[in-house]
PDB file of N, CA and C in Angstrom:
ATOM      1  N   UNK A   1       1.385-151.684 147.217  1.00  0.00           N
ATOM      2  CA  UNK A   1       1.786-151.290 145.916  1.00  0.00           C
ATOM      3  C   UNK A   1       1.556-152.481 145.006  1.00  0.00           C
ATOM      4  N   UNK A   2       0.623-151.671 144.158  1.00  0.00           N
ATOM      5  CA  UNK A   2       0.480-153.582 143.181  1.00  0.00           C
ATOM      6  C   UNK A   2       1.499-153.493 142.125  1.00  0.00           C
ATOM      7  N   UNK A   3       1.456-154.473 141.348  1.00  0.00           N
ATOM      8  CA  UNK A   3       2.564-154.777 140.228  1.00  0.00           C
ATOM      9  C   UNK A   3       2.616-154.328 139.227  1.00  0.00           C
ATOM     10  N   UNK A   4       1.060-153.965 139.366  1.00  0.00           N
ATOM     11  CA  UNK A   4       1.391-152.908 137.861  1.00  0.00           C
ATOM     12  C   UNK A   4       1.075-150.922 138.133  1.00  0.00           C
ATOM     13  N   UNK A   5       1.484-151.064 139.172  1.00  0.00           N
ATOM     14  CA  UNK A   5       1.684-149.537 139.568  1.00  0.00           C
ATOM     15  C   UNK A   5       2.934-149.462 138.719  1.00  0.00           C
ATOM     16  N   UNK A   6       3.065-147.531 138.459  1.00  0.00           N
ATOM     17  CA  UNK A   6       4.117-147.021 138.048  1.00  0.00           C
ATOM     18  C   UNK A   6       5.137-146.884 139.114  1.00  0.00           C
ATOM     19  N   UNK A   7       6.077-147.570 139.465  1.00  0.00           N
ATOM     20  CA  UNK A   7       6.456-147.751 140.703  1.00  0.00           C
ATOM     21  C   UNK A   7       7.851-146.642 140.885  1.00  0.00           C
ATOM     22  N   UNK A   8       8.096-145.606 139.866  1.00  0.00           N
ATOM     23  CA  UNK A   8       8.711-144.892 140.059  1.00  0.00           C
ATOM     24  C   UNK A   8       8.289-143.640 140.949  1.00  0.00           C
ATOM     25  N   UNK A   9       7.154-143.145 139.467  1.00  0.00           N
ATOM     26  CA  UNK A   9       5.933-142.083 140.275  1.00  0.00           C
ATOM     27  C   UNK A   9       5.548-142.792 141.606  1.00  0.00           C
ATOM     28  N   UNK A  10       5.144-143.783 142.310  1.00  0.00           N
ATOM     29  CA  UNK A  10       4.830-144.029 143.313  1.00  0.00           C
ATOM     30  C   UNK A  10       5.703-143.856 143.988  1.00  0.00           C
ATOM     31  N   UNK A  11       6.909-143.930 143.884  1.00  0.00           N
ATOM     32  CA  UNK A  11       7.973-143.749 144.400  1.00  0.00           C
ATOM     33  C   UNK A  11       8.210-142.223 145.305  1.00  0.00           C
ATOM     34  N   UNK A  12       8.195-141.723 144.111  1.00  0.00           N
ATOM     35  CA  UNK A  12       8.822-140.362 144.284  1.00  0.00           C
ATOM     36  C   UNK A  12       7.247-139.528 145.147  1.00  0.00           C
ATOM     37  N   UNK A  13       6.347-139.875 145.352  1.00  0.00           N
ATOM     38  CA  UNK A  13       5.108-139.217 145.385  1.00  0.00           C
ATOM     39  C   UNK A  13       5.045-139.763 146.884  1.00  0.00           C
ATOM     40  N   UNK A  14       5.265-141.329 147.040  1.00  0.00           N
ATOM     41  CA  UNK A  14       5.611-141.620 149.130  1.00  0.00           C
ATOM     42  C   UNK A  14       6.367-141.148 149.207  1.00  0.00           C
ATOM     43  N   UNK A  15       8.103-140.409 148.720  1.00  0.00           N
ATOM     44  CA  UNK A  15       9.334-139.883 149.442  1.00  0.00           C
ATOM     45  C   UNK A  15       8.928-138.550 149.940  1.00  0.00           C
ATOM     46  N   UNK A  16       8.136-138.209 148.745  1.00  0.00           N
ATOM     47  CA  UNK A  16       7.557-136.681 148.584  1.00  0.00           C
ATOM     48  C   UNK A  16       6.643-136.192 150.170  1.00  0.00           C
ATOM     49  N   UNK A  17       5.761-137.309 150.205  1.00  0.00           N
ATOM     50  CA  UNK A  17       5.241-137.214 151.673  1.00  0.00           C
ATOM     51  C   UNK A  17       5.685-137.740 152.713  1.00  0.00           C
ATOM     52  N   UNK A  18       6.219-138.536 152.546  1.00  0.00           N
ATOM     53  CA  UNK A  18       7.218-138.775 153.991  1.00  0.00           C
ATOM     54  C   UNK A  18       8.208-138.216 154.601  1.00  0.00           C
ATOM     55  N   UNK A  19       8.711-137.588 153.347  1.00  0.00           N
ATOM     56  CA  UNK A  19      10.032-136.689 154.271  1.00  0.00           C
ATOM     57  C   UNK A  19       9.944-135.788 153.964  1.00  0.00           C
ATOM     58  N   UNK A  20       8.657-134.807 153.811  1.00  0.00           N
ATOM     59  CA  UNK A  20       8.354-133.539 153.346  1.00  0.00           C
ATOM     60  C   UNK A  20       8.379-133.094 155.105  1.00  0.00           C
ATOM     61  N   UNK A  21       9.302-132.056 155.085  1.00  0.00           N
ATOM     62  CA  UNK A  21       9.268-131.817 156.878  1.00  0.00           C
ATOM     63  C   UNK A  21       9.934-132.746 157.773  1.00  0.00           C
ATOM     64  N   UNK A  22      10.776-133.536 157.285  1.00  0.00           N
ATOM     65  CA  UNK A  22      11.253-134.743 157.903  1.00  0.00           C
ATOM     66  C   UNK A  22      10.282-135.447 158.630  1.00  0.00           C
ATOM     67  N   UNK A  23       9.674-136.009 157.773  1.00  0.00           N
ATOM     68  CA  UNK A  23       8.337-137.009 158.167  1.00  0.00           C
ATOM     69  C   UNK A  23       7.126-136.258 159.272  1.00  0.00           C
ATOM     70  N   UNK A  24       7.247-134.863 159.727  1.00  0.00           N
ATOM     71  CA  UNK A  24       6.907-133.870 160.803  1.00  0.00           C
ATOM     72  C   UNK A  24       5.362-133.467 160.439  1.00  0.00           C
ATOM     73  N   UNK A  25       4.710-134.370 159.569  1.00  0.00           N
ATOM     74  CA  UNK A  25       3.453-133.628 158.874  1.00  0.00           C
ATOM     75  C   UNK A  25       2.356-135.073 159.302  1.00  0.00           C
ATOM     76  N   UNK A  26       1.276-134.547 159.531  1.00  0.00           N
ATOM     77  CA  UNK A  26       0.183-135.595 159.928  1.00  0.00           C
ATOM     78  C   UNK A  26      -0.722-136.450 158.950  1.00  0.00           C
ATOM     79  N   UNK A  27       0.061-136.235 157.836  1.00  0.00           N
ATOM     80  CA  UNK A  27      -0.277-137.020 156.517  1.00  0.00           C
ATOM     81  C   UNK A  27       0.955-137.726 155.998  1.00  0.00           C
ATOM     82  N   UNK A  28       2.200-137.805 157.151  1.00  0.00           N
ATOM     83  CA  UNK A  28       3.274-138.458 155.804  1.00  0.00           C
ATOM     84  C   UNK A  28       2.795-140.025 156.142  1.00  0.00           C
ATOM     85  N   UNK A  29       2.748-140.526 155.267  1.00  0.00           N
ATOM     86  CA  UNK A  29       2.709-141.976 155.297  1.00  0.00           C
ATOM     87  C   UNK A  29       3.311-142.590 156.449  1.00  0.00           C
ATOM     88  N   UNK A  30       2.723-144.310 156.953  1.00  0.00           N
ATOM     89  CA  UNK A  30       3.986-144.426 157.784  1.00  0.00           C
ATOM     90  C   UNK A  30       4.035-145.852 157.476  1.00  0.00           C
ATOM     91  N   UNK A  31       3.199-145.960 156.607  1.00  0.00           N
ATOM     92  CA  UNK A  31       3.435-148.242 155.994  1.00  0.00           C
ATOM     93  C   UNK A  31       3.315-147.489 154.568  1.00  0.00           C
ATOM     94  N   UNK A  32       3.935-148.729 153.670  1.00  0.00           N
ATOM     95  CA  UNK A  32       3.324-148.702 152.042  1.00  0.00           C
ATOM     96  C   UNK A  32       3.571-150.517 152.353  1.00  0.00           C
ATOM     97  N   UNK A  33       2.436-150.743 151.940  1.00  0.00           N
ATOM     98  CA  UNK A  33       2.156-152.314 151.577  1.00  0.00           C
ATOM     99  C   UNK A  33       2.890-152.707 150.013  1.00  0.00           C
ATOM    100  N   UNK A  34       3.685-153.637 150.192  1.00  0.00           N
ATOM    101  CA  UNK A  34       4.374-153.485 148.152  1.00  0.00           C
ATOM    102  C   UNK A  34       3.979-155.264 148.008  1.00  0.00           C
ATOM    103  N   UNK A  35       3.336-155.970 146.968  1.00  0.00           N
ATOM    104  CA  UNK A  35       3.490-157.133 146.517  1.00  0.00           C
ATOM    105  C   UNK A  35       4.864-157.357 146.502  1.00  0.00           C
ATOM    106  N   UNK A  36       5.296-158.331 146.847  1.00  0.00           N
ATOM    107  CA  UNK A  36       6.705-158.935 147.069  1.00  0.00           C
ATOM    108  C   UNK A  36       7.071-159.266 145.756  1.00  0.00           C
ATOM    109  N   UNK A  37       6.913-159.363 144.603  1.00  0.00           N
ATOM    110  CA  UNK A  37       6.685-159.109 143.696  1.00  0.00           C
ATOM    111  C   UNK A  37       8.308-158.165 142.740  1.00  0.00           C
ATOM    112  N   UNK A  38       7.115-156.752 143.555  1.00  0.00           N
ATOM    113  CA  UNK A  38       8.028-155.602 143.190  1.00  0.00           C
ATOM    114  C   UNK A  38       8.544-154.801 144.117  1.00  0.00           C
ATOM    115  N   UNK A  39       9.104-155.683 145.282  1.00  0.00           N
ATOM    116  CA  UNK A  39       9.307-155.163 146.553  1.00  0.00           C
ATOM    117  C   UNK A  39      10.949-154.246 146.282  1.00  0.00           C
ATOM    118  N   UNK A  40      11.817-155.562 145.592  1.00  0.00           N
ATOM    119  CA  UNK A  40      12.929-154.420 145.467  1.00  0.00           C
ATOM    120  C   UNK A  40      12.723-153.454 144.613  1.00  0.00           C
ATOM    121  N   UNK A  41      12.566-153.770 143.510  1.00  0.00           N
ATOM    122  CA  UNK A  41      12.163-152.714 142.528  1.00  0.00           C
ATOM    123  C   UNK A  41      11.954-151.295 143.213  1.00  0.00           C
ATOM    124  N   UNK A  42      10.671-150.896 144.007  1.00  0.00           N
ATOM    125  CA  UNK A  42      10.175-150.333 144.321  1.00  0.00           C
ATOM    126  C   UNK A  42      11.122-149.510 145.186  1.00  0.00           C
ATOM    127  N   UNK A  43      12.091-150.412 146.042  1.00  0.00           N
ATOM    128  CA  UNK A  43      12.728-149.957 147.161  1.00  0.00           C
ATOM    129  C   UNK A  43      13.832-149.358 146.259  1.00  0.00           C
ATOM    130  N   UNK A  44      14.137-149.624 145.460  1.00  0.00           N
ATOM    131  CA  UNK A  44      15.098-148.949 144.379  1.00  0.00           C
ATOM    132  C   UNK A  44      14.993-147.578 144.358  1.00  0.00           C
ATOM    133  N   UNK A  45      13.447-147.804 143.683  1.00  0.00           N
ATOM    134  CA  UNK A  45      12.982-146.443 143.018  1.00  0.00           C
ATOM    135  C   UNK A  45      12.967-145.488 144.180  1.00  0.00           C
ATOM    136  N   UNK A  46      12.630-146.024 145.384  1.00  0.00           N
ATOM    137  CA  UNK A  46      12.279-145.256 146.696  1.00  0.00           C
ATOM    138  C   UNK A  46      13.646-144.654 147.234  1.00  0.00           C
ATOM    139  N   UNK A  47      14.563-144.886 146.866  1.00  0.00           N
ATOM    140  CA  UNK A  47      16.251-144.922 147.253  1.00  0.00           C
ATOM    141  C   UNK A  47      16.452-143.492 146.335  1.00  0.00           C
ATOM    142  N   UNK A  48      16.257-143.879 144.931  1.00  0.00           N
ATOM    143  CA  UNK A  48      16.628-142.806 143.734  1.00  0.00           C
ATOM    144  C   UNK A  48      15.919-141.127 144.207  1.00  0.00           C
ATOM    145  N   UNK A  49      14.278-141.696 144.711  1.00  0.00           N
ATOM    146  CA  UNK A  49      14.058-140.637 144.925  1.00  0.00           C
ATOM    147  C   UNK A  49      14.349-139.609 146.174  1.00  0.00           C
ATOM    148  N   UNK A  50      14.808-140.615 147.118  1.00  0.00           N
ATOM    149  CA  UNK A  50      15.270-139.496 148.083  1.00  0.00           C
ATOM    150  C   UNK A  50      16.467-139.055 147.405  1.00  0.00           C
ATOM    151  N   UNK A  51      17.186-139.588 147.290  1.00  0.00           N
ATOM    152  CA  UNK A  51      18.546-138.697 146.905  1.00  0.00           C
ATOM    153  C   UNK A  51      18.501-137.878 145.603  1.00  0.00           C
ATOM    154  N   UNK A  52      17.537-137.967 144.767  1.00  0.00           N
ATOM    155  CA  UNK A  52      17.130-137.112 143.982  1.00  0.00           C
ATOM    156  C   UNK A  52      16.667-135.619 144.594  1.00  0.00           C
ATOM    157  N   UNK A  53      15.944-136.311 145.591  1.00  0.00           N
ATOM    158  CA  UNK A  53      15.040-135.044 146.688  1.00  0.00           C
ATOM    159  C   UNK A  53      16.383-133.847 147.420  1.00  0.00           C
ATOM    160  N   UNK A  54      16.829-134.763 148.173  1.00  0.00           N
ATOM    161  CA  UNK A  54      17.999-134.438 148.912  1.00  0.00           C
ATOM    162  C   UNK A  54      19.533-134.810 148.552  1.00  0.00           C
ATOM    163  N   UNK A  55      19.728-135.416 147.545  1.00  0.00           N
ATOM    164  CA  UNK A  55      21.485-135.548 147.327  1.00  0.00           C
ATOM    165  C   UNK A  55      21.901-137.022 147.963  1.00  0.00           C
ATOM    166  N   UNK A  56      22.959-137.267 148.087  1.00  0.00           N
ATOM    167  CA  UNK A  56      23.520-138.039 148.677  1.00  0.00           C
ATOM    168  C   UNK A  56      23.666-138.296 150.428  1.00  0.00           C
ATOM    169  N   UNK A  57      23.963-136.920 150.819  1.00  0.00           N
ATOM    170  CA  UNK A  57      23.797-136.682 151.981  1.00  0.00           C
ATOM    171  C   UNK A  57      22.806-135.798 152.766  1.00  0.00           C
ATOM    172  N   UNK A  58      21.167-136.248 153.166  1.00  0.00           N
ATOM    173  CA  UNK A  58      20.808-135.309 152.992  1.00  0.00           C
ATOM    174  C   UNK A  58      21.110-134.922 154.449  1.00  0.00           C
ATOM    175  N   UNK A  59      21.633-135.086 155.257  1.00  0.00           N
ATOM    176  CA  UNK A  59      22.112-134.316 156.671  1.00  0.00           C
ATOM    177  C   UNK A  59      22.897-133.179 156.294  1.00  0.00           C
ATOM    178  N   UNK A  60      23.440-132.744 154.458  1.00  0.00           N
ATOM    179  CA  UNK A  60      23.719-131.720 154.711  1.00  0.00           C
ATOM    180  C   UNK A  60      22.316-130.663 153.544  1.00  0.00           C
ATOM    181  N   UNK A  61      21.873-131.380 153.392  1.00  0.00           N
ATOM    182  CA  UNK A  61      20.418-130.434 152.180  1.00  0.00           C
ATOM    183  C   UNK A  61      20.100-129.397 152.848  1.00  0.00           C
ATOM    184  N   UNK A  62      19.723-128.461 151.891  1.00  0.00           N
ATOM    185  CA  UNK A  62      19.075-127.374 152.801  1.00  0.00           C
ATOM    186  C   UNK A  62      17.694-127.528 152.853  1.00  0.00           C
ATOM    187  N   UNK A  63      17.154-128.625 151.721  1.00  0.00           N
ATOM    188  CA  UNK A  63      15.158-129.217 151.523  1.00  0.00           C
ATOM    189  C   UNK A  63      14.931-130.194 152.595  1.00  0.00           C
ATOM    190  N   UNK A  64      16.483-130.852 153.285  1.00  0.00           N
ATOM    191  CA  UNK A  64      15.241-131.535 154.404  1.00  0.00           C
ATOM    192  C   UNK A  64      15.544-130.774 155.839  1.00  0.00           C
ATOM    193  N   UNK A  65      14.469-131.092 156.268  1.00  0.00           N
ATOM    194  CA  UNK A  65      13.997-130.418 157.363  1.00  0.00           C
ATOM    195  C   UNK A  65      14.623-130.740 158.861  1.00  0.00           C
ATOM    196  N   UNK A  66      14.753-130.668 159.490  1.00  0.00           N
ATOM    197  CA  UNK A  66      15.000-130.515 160.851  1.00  0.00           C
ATOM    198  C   UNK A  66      14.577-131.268 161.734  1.00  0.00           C
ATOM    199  N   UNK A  67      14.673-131.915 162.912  1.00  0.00           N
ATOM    200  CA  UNK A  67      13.869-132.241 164.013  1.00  0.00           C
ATOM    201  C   UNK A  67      13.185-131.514 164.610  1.00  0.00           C
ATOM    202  N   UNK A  68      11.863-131.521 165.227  1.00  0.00           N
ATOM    203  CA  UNK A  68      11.597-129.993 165.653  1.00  0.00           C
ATOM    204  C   UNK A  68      12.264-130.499 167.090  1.00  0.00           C
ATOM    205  N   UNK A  69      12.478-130.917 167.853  1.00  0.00           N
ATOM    206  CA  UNK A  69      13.191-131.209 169.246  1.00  0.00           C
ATOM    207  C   UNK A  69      14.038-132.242 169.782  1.00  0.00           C
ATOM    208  N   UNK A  70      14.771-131.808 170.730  1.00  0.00           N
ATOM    209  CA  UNK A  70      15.870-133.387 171.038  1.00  0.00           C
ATOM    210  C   UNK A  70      15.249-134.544 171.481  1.00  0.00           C
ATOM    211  N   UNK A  71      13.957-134.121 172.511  1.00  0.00           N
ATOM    212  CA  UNK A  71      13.514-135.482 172.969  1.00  0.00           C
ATOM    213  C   UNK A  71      12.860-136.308 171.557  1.00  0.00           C
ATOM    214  N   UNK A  72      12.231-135.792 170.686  1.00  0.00           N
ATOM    215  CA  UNK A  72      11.951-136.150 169.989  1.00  0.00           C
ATOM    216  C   UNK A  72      12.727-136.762 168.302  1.00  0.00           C
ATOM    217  N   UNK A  73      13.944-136.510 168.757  1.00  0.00           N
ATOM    218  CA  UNK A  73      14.952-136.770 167.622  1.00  0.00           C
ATOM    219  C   UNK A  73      15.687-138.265 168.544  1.00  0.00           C
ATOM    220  N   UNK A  74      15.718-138.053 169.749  1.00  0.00           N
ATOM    221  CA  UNK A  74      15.802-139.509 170.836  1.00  0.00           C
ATOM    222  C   UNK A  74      15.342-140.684 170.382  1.00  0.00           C
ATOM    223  N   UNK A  75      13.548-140.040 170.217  1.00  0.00           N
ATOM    224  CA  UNK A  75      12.592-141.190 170.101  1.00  0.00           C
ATOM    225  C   UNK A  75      12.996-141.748 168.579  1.00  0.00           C
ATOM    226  N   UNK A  76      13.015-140.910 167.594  1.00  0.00           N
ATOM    227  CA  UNK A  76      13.379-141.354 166.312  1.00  0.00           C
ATOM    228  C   UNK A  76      14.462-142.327 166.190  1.00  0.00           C
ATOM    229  N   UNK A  77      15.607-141.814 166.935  1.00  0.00           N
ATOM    230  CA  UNK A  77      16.751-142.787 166.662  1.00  0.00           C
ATOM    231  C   UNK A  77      16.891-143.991 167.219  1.00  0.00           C
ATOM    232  N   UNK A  78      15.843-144.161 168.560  1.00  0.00           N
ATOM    233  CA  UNK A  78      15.912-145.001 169.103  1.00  0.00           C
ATOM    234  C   UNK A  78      15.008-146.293 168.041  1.00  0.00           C
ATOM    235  N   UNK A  79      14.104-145.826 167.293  1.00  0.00           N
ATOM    236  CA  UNK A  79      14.006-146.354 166.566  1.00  0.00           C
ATOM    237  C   UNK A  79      14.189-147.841 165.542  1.00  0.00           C
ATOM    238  N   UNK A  80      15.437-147.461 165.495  1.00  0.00           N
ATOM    239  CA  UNK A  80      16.291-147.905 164.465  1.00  0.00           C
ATOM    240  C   UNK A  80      16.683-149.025 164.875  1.00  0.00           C
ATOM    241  N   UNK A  81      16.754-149.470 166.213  1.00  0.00           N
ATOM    242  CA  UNK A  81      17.155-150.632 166.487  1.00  0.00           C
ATOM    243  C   UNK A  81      16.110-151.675 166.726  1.00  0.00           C
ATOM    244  N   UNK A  82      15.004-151.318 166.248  1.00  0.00           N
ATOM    245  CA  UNK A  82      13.288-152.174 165.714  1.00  0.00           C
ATOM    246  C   UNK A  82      13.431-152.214 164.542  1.00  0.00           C
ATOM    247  N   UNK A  83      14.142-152.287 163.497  1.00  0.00           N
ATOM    248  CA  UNK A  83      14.062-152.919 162.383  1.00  0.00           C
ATOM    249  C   UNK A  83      15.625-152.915 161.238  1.00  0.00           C
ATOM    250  N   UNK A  84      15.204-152.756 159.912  1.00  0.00           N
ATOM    251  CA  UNK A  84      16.462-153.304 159.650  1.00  0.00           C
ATOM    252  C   UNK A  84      16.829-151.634 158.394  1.00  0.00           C
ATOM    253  N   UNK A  85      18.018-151.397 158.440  1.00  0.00           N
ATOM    254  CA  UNK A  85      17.812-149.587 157.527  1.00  0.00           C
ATOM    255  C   UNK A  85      18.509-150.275 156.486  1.00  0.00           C
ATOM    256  N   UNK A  86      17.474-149.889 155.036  1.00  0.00           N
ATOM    257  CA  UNK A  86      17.742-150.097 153.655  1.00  0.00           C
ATOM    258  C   UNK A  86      18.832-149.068 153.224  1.00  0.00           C
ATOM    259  N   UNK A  87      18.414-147.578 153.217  1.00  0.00           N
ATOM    260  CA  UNK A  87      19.210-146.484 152.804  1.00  0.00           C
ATOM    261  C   UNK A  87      19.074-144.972 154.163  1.00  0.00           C
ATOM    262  N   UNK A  88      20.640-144.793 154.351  1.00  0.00           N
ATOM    263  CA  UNK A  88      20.572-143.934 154.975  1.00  0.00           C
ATOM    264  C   UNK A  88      20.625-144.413 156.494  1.00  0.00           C
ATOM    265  N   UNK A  89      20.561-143.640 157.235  1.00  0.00           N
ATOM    266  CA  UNK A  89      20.437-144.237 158.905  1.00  0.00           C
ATOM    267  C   UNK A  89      21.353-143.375 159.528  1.00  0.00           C
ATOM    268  N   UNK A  90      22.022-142.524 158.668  1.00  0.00           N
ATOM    269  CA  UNK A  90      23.222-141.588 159.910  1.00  0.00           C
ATOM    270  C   UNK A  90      22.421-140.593 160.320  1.00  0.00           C
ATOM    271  N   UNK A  91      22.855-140.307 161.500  1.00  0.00           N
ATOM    272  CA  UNK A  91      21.996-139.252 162.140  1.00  0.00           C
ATOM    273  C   UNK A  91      23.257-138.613 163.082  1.00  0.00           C
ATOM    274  N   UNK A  92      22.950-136.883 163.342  1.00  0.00           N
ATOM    275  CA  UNK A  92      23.774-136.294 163.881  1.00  0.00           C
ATOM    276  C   UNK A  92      22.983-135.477 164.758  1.00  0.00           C
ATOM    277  N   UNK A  93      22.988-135.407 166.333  1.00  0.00           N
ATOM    278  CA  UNK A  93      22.146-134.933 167.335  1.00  0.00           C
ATOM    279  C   UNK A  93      22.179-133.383 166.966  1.00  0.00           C
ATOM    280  N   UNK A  94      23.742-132.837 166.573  1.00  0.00           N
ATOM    281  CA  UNK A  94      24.110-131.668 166.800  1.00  0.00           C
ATOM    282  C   UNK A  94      23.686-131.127 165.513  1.00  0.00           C
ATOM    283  N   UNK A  95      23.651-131.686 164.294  1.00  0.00           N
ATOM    284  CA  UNK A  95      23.087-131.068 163.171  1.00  0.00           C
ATOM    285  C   UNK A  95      21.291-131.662 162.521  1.00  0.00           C
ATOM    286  N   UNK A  96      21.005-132.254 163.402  1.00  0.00           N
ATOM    287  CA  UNK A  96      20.007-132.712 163.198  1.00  0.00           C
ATOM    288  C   UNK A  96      18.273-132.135 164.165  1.00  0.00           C
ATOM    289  N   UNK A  97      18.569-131.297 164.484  1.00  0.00           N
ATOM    290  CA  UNK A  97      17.599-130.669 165.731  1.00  0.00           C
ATOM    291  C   UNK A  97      17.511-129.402 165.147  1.00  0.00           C
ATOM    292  N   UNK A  98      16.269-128.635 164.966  1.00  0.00           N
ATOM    293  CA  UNK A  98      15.427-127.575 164.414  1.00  0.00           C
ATOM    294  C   UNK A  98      16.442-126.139 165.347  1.00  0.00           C
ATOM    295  N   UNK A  99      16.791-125.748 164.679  1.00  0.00           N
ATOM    296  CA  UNK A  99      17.863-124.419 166.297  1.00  0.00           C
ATOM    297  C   UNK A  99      16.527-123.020 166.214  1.00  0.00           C
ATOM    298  N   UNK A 100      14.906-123.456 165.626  1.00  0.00           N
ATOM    299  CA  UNK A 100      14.154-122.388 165.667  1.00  0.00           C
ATOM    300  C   UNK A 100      13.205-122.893 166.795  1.00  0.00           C
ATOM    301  N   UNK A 101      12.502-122.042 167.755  1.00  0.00           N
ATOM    302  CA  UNK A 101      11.927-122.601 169.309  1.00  0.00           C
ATOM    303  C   UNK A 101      10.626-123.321 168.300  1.00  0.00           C
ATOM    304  N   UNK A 102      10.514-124.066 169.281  1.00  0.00           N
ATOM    305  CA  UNK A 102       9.055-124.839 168.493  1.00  0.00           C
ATOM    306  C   UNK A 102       7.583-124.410 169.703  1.00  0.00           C
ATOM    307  N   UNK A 103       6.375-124.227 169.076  1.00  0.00           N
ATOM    308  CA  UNK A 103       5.778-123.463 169.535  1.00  0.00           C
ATOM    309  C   UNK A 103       4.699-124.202 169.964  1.00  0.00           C
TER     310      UNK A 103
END
């Protein structure tokens, strides 16, 4: 992300693809490079727009999406303990897993 990007619209346009499907799509992003620069900035804007997207909580939204499976909601959470969580990070096994068969 350079410095003179609109770093809101950029914002809202990576949240838009990354957690469209709960990240479940073969185009959501999975790096954004930001000049350190406008690193918080950016992470700001990136904050506003999820919860714009989804609310405050989006474990209860009805726009985000599901896990499609447990082993795979495993691998996600296991995750988390490879790096460091800016916004968000609660996760719930029992409300967080797709309850439609995945095919």
């Amino acid at each position: 992300m350079h410095e003179s990007a609109d770093l809101r619209v950029a914002a809202r346009r990576i949240a838009q693809g990354r957690w469209s499907n709960a990240g479940q799509t073969c185009t959501a992003p999975d790096h954004v490079f930001v000049f350190g620069k406008v690193k918080d900035e950016f992470l700001g804007e990136l904050k506003k727009a999820v919860v714009a997207f989804y609310g405050a909580d989006p474990q209860q939204s009805p726009d985000y999406g599901r896990i499609v499976n447990a082993r795979h909601f495993d691998r996600l959470t296991g995750l988390f303990a490879s790096g460091d969580i800016y916004h968000g990070g609660q996760h719930d096994r029992a409300t967080s897993i797709s309850r439609r068969p995945s095919w």
